[in-house]
C-alpha atoms as a PDB file:
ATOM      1  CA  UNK A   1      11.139 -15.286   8.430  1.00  0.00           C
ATOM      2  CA  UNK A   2      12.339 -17.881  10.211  1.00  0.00           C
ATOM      3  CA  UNK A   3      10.309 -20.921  11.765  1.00  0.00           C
ATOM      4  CA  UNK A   4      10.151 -21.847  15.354  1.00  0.00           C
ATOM      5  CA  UNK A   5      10.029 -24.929  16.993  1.00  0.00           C
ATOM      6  CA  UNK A   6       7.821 -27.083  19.416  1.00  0.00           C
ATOM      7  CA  UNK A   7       4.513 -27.998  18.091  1.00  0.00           C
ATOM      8  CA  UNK A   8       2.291 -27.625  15.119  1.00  0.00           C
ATOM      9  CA  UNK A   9       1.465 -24.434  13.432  1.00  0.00           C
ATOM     10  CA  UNK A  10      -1.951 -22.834  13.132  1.00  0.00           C
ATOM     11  CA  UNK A  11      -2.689 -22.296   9.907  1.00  0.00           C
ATOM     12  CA  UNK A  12      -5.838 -19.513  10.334  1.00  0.00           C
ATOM     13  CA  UNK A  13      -4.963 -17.103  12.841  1.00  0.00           C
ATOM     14  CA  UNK A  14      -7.021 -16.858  15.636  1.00  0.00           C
ATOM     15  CA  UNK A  15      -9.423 -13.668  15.519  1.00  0.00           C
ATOM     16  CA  UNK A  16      -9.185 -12.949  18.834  1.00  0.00           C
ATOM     17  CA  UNK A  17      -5.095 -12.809  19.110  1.00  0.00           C
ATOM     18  CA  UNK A  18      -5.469 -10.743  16.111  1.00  0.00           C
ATOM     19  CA  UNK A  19      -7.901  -8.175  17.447  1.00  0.00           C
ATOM     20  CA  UNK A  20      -5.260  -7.982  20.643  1.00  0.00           C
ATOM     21  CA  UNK A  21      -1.934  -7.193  18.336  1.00  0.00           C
ATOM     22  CA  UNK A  22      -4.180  -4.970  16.131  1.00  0.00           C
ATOM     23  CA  UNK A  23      -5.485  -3.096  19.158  1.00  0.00           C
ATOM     24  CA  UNK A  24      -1.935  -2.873  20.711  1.00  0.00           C
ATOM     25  CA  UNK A  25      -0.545  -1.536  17.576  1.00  0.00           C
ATOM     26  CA  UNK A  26      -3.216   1.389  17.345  1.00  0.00           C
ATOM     27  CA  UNK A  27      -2.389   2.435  20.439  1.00  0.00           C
ATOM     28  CA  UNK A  28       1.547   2.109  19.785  1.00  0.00           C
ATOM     29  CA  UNK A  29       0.205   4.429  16.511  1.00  0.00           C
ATOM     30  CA  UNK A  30      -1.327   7.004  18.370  1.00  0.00           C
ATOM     31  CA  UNK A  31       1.642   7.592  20.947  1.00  0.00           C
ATOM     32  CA  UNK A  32       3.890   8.618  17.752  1.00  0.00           C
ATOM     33  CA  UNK A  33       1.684  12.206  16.509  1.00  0.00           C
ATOM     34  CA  UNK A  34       4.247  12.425  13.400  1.00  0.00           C
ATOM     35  CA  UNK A  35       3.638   9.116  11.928  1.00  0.00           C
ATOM     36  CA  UNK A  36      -0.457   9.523  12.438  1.00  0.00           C
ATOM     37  CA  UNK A  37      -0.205  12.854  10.935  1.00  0.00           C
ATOM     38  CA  UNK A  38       1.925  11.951   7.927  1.00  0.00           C
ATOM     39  CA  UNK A  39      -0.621   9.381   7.256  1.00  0.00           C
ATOM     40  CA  UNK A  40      -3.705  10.650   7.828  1.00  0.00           C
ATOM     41  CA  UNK A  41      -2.871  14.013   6.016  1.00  0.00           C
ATOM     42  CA  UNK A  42      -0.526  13.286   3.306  1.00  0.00           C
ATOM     43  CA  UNK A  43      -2.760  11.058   1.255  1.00  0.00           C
ATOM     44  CA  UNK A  44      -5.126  13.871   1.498  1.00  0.00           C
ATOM     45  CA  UNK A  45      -3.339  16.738   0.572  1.00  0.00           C
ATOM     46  CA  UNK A  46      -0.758  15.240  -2.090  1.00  0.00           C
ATOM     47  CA  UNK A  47      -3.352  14.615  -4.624  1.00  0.00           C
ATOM     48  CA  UNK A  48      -3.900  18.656  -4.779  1.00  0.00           C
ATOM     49  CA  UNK A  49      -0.025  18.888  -5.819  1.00  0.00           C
ATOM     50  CA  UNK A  50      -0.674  16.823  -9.017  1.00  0.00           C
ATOM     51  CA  UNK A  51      -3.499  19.078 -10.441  1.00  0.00           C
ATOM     52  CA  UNK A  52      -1.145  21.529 -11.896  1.00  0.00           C
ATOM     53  CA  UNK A  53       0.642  18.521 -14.216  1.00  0.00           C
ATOM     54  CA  UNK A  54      -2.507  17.053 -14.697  1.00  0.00           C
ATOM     55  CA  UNK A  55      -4.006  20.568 -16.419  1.00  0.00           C
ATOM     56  CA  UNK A  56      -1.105  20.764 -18.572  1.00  0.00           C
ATOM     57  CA  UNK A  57      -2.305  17.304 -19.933  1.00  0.00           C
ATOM     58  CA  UNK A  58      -5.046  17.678 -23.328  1.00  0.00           C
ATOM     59  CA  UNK A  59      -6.910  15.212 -21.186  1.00  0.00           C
ATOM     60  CA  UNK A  60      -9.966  15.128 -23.978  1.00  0.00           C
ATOM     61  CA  UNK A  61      -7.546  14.703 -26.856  1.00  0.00           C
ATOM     62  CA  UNK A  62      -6.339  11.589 -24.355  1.00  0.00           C
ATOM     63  CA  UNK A  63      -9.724  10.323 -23.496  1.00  0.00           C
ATOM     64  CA  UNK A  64      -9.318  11.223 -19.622  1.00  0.00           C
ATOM     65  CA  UNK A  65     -10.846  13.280 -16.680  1.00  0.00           C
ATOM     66  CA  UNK A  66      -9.576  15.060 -14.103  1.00  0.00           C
ATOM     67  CA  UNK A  67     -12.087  13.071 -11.654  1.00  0.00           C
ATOM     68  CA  UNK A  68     -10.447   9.866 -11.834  1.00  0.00           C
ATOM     69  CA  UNK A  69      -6.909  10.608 -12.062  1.00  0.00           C
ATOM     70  CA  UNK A  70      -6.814  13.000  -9.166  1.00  0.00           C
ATOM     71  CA  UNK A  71      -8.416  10.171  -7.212  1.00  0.00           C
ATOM     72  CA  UNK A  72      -6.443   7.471  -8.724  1.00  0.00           C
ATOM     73  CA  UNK A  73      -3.592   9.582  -7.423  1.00  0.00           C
ATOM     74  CA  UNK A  74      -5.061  10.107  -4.066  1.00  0.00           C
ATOM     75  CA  UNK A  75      -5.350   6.407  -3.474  1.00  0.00           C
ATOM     76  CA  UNK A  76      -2.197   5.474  -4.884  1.00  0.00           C
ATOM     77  CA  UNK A  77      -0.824   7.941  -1.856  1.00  0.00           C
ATOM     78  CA  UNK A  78      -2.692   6.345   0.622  1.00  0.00           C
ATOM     79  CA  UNK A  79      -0.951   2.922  -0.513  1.00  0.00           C
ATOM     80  CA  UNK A  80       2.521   4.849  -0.567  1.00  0.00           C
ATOM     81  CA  UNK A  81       1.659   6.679   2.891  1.00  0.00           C
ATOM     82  CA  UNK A  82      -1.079   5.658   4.733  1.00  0.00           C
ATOM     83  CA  UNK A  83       0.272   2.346   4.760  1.00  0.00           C
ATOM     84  CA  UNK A  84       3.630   1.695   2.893  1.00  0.00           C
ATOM     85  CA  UNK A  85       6.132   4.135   4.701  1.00  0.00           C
ATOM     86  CA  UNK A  86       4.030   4.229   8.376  1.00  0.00           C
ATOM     87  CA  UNK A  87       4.346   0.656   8.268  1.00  0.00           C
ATOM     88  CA  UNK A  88       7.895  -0.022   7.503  1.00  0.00           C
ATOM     89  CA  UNK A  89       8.624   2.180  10.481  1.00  0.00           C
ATOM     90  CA  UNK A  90       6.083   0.777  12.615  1.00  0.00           C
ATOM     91  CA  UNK A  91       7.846  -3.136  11.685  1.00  0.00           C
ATOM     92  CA  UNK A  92      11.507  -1.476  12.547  1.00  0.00           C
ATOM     93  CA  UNK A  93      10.085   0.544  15.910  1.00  0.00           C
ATOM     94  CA  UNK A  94       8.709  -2.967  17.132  1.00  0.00           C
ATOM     95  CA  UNK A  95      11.829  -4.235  16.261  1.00  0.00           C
ATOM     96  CA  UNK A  96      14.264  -2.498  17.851  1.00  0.00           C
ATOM     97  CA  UNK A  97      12.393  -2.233  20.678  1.00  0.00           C
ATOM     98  CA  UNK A  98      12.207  -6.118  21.170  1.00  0.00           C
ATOM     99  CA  UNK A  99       8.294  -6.098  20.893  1.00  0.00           C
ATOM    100  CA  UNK A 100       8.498  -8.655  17.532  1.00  0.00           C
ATOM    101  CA  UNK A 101      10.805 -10.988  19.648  1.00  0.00           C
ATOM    102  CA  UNK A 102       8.547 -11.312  22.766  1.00  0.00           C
ATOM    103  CA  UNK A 103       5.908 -11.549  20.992  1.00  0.00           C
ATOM    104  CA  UNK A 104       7.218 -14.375  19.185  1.00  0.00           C
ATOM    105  CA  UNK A 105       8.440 -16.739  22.115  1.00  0.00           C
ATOM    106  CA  UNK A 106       4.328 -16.620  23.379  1.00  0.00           C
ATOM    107  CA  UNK A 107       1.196 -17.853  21.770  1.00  0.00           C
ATOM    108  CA  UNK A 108       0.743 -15.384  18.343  1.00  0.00           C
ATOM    109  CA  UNK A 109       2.385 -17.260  15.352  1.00  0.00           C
ATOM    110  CA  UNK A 110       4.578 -15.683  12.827  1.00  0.00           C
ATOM    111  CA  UNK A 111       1.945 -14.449  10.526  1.00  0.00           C
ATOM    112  CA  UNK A 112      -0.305 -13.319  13.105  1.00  0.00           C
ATOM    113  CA  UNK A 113       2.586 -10.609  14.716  1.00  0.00           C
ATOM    114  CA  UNK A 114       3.110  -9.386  11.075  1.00  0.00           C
ATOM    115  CA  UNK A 115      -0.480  -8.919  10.177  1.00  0.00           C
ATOM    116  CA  UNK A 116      -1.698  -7.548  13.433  1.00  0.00           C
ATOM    117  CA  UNK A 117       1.043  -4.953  13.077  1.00  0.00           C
ATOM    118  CA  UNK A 118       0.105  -4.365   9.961  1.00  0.00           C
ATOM    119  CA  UNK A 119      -3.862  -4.170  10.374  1.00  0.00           C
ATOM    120  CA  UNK A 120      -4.548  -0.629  12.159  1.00  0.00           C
ATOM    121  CA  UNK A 121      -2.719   1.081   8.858  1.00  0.00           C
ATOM    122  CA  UNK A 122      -4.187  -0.697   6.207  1.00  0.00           C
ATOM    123  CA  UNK A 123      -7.742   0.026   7.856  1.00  0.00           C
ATOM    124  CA  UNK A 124      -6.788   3.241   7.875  1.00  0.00           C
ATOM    125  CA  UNK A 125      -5.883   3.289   3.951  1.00  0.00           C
ATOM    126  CA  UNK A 126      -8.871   1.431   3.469  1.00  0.00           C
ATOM    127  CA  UNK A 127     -10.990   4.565   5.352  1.00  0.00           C
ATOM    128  CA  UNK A 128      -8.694   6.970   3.369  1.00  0.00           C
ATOM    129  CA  UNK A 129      -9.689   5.258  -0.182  1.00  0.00           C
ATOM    130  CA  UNK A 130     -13.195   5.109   0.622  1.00  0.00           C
ATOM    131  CA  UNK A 131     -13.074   8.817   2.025  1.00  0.00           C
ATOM    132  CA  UNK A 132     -11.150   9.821  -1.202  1.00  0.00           C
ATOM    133  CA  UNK A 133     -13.674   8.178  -3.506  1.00  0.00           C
ATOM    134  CA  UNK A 134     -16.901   9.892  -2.301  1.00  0.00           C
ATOM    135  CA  UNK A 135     -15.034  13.204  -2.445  1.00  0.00           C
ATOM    136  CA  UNK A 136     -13.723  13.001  -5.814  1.00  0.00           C
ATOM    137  CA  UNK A 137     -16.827  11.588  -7.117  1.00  0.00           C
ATOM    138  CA  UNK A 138     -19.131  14.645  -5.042  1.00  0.00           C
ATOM    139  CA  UNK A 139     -16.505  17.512  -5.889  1.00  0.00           C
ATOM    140  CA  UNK A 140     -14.490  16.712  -8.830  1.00  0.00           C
ATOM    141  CA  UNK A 141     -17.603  15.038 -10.758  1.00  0.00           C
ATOM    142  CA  UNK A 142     -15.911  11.618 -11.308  1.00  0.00           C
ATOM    143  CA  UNK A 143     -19.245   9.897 -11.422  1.00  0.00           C
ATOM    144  CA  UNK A 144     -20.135   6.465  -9.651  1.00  0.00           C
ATOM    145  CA  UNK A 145     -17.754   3.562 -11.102  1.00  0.00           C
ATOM    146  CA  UNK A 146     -18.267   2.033 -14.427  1.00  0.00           C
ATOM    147  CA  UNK A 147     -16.770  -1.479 -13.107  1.00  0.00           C
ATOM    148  CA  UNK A 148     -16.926  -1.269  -8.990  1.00  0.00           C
ATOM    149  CA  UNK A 149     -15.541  -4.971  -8.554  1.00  0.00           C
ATOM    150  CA  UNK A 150     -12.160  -3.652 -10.539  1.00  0.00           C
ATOM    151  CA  UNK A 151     -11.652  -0.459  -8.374  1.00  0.00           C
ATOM    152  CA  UNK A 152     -12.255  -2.927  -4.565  1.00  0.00           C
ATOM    153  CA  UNK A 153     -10.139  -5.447  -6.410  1.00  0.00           C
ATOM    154  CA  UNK A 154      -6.859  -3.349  -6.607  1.00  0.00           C
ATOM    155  CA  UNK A 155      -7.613  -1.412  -3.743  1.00  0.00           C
ATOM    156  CA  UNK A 156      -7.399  -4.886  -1.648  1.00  0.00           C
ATOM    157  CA  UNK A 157      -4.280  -6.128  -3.872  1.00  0.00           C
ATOM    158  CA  UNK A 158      -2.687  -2.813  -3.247  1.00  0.00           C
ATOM    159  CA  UNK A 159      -3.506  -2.304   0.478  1.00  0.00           C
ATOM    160  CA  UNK A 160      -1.892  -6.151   1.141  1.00  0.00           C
ATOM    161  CA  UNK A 161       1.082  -5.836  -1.554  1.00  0.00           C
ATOM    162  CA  UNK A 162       2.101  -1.957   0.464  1.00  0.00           C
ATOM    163  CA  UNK A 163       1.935  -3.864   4.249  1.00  0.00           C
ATOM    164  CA  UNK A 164       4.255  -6.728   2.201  1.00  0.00           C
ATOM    165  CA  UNK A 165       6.333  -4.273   0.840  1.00  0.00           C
ATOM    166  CA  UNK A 166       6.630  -2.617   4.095  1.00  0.00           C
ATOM    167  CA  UNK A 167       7.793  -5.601   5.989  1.00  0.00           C
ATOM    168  CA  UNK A 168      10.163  -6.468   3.601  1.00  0.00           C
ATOM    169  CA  UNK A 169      11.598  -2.898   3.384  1.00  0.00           C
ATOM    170  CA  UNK A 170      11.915  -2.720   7.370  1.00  0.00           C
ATOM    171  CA  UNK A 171      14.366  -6.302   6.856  1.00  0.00           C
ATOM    172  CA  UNK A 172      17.118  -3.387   5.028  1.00  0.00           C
ATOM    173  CA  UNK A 173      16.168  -0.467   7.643  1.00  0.00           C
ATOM    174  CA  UNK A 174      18.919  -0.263  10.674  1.00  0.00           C
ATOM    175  CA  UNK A 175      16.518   2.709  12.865  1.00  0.00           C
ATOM    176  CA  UNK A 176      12.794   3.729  12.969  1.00  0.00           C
ATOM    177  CA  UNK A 177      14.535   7.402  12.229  1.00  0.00           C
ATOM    178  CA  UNK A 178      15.650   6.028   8.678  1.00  0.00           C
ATOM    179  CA  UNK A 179      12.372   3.875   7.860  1.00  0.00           C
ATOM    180  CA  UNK A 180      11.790   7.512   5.583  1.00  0.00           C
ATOM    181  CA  UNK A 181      14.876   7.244   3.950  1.00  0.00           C
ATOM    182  CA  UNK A 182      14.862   3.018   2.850  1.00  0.00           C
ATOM    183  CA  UNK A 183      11.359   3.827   1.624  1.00  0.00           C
ATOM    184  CA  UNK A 184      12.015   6.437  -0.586  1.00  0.00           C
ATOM    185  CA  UNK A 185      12.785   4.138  -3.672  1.00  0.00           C
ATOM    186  CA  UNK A 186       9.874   2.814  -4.011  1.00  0.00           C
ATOM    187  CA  UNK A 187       7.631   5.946  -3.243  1.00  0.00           C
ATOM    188  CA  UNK A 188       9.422   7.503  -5.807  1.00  0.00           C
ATOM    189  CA  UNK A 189       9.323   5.152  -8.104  1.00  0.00           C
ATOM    190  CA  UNK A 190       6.037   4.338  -7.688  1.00  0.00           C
ATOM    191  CA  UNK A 191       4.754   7.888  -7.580  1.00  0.00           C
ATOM    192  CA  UNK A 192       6.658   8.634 -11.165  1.00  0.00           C
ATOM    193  CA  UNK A 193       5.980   5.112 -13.172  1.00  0.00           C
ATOM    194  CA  UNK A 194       3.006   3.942 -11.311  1.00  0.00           C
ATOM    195  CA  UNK A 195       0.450   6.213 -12.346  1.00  0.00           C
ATOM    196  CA  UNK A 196       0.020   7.993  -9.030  1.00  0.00           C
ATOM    197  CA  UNK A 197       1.441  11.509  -9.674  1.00  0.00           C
ATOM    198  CA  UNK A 198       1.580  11.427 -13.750  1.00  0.00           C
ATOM    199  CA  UNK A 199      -1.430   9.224 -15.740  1.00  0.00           C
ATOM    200  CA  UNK A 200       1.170   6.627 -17.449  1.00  0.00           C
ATOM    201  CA  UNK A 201      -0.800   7.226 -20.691  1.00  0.00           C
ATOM    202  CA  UNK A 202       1.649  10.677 -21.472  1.00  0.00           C
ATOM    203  CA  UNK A 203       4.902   8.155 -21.010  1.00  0.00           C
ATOM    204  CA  UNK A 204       6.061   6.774 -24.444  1.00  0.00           C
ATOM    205  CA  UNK A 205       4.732   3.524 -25.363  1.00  0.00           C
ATOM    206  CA  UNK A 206       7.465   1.499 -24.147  1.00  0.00           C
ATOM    207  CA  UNK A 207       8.247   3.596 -21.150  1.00  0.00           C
ATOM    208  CA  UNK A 208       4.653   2.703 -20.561  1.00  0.00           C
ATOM    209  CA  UNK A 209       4.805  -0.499 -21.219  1.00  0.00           C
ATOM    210  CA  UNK A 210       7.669  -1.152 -18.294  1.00  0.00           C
ATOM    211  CA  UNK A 211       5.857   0.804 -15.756  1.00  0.00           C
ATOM    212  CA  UNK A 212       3.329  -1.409 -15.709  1.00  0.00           C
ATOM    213  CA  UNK A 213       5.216  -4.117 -14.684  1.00  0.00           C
ATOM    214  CA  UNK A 214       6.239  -1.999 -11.167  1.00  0.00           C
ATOM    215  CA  UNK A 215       4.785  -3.508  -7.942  1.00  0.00           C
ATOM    216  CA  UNK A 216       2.241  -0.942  -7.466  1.00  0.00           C
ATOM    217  CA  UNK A 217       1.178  -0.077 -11.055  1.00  0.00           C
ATOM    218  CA  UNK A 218      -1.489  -3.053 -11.659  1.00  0.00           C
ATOM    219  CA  UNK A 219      -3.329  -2.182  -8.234  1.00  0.00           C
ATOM    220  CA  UNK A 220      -3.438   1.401  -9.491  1.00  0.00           C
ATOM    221  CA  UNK A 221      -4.555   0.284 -13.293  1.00  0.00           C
ATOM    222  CA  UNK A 222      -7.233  -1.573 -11.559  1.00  0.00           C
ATOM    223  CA  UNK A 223      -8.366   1.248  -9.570  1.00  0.00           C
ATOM    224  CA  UNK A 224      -8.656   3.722 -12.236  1.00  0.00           C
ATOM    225  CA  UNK A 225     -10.209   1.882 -14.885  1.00  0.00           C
ATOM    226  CA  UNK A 226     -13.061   0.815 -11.903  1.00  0.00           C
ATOM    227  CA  UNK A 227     -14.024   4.274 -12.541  1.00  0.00           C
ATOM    228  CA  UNK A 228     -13.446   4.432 -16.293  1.00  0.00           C
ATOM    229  CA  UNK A 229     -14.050   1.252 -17.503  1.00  0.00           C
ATOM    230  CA  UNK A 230     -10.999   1.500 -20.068  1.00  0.00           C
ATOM    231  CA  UNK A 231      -9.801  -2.225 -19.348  1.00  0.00           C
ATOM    232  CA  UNK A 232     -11.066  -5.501 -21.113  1.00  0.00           C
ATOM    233  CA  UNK A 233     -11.289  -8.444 -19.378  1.00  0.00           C
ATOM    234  CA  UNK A 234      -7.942  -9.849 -21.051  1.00  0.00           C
ATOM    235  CA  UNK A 235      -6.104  -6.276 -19.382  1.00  0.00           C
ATOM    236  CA  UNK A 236      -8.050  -6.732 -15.673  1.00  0.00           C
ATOM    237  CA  UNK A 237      -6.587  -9.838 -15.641  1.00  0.00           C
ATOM    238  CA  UNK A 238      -3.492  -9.542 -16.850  1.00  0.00           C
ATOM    239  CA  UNK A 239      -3.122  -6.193 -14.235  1.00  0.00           C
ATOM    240  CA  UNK A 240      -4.887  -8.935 -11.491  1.00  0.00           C
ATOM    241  CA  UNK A 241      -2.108 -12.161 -12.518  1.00  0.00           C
ATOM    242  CA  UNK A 242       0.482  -9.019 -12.162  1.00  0.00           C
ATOM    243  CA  UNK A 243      -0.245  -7.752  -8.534  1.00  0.00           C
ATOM    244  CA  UNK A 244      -0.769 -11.326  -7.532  1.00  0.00           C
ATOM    245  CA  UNK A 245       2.528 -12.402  -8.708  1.00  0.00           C
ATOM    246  CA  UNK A 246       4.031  -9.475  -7.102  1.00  0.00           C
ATOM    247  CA  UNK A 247       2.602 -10.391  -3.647  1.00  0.00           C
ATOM    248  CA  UNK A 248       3.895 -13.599  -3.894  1.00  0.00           C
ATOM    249  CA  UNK A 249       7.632 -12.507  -4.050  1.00  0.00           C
ATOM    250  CA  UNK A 250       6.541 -10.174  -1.586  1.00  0.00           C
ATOM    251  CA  UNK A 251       5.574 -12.704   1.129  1.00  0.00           C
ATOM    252  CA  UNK A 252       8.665 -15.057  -0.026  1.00  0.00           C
ATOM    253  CA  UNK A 253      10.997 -12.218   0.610  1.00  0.00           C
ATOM    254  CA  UNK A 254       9.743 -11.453   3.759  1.00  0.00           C
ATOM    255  CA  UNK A 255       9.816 -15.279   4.843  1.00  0.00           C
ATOM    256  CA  UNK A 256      13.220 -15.201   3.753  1.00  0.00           C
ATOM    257  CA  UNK A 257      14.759 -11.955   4.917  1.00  0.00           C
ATOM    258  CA  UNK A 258      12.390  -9.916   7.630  1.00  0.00           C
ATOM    259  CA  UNK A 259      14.308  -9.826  10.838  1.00  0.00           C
ATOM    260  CA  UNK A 260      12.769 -10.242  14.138  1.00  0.00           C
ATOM    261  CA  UNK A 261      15.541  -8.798  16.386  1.00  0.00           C
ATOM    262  CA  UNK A 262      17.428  -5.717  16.131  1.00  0.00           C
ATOM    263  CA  UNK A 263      20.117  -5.508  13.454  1.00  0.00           C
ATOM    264  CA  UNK A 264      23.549  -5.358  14.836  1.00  0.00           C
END
């Protein structure tokens, strides 16, 4: 990202500069009606598209239900939507509109512009997942969770790995207008290999097997088997050591490439 100079850095951000960005940001939200609409309705409605694949599946010869896959699905949308593509246009809007660089020659540091952007969407997914989960579990009979602590595990690692995503994305996005377009990639490949539209157990073995290595997938694994209760500790691990390691390149890459002024 790029350090600045003059004095020593903060290391935990303060609250109250945070609440300020945050609350600046929500209202920067609620000016644009298409990007509050795609993510507060998208999430909700997407998961409703998937049912027709999902009853083609012999889900008892697999072992599954149609309770926690539709709402394994739903939150893997609000990751991909919610979040993922409102905030890579949100980062590029700011951008281009010379609100990152002001806001970086006063008193917020680095980290506290990027997560105070980044807070009034992933809030939002978090609301979204929560929503999601009493619904599925009231009208699609998905039961209370088997292992809780696995399903707010990877909805935490996959809330903070989209808003990484995101700002790395925006570094590669010229206009807020074709924030839909850079993000594609990864919705798509996320909705197809992740687990979010399709259950990754129909995918051959090794197909499988490579999916689960995609940024997304382990935070969706997680969430699932919260409900289900398919992983062993090994697995939840492994999935956990996965997402984390993921994060980690995500926050290099946007150290190294996120761009604070507008690209030329």
């Amino acid at each position: 990202m790029g350090g600045r100079g003059g004095g020593a850095r903060v290391l935990v951000p303060s609250r109250r500069r945070l609440r300020a960005l945050a609350r600046a940001e929500l209202m920067l939200l609620g000016r644009n009606r298409g990007a509050v609409l795609t993510a507060l309705l998208v999430p909700l409605a997407l998961p409703f598209t998937v049912r027709p694949a999902i009853d083609q599946i012999d889900l008892k010869g697999m072992g599954l239900s149609v309770g926690p896959l539709m709402l394994t699905a739903a939150i893997g949308y609000s990751f991909l939507f919610a979040v993922y593509t409102s905030l890579v246009s949100a980062y590029v809007a700011r951008r281009e509109e010379l609100v990152l660089k002001r806001l970086r020659t006063g008193e917020p540091e680095d980290v506290e512009i990027l997560t105070g952007t980044a807070l009034p969407a992933v809030c939002l997914g978090l609301a979204q997942a929560l929503l999601l989960a009493v619904g599925c579990a009231v009208l699609l009979d998905a039961g209370a969770p088997k292992a809780p602590y696995l399903t707010v595990l990877g909805l935490l690692l996959g809330l903070v790995l989209s808003a990484a995503l995101a700002a790395f994305t925006s570094a590669f996005t010229r206009t807020a207008e074709s924030a839909q377009v850079t993000a594609l990639p990864l919705v798509f490949v996320s909705m197809v290999g992740s687990g979010i539209a399709v259950p990754t157990d129909v995918l051959p073995h090794r197909a499988a097997a490579v999916c689960e290595l995609l940024p997304l997938s382990p935070a969706i694994r997680l969430v699932r088997a919260g409900w289900t209760g398919e992983l062993s500790a090994y697995q939840a691990l492994v999935a956990v050591a996965t997402a984390l390691a993921w994060t980690v390149v995500a926050v290099f890459a946007v150290r190294r490439w996120f761009r604070w002024e507008p690209r030329r």
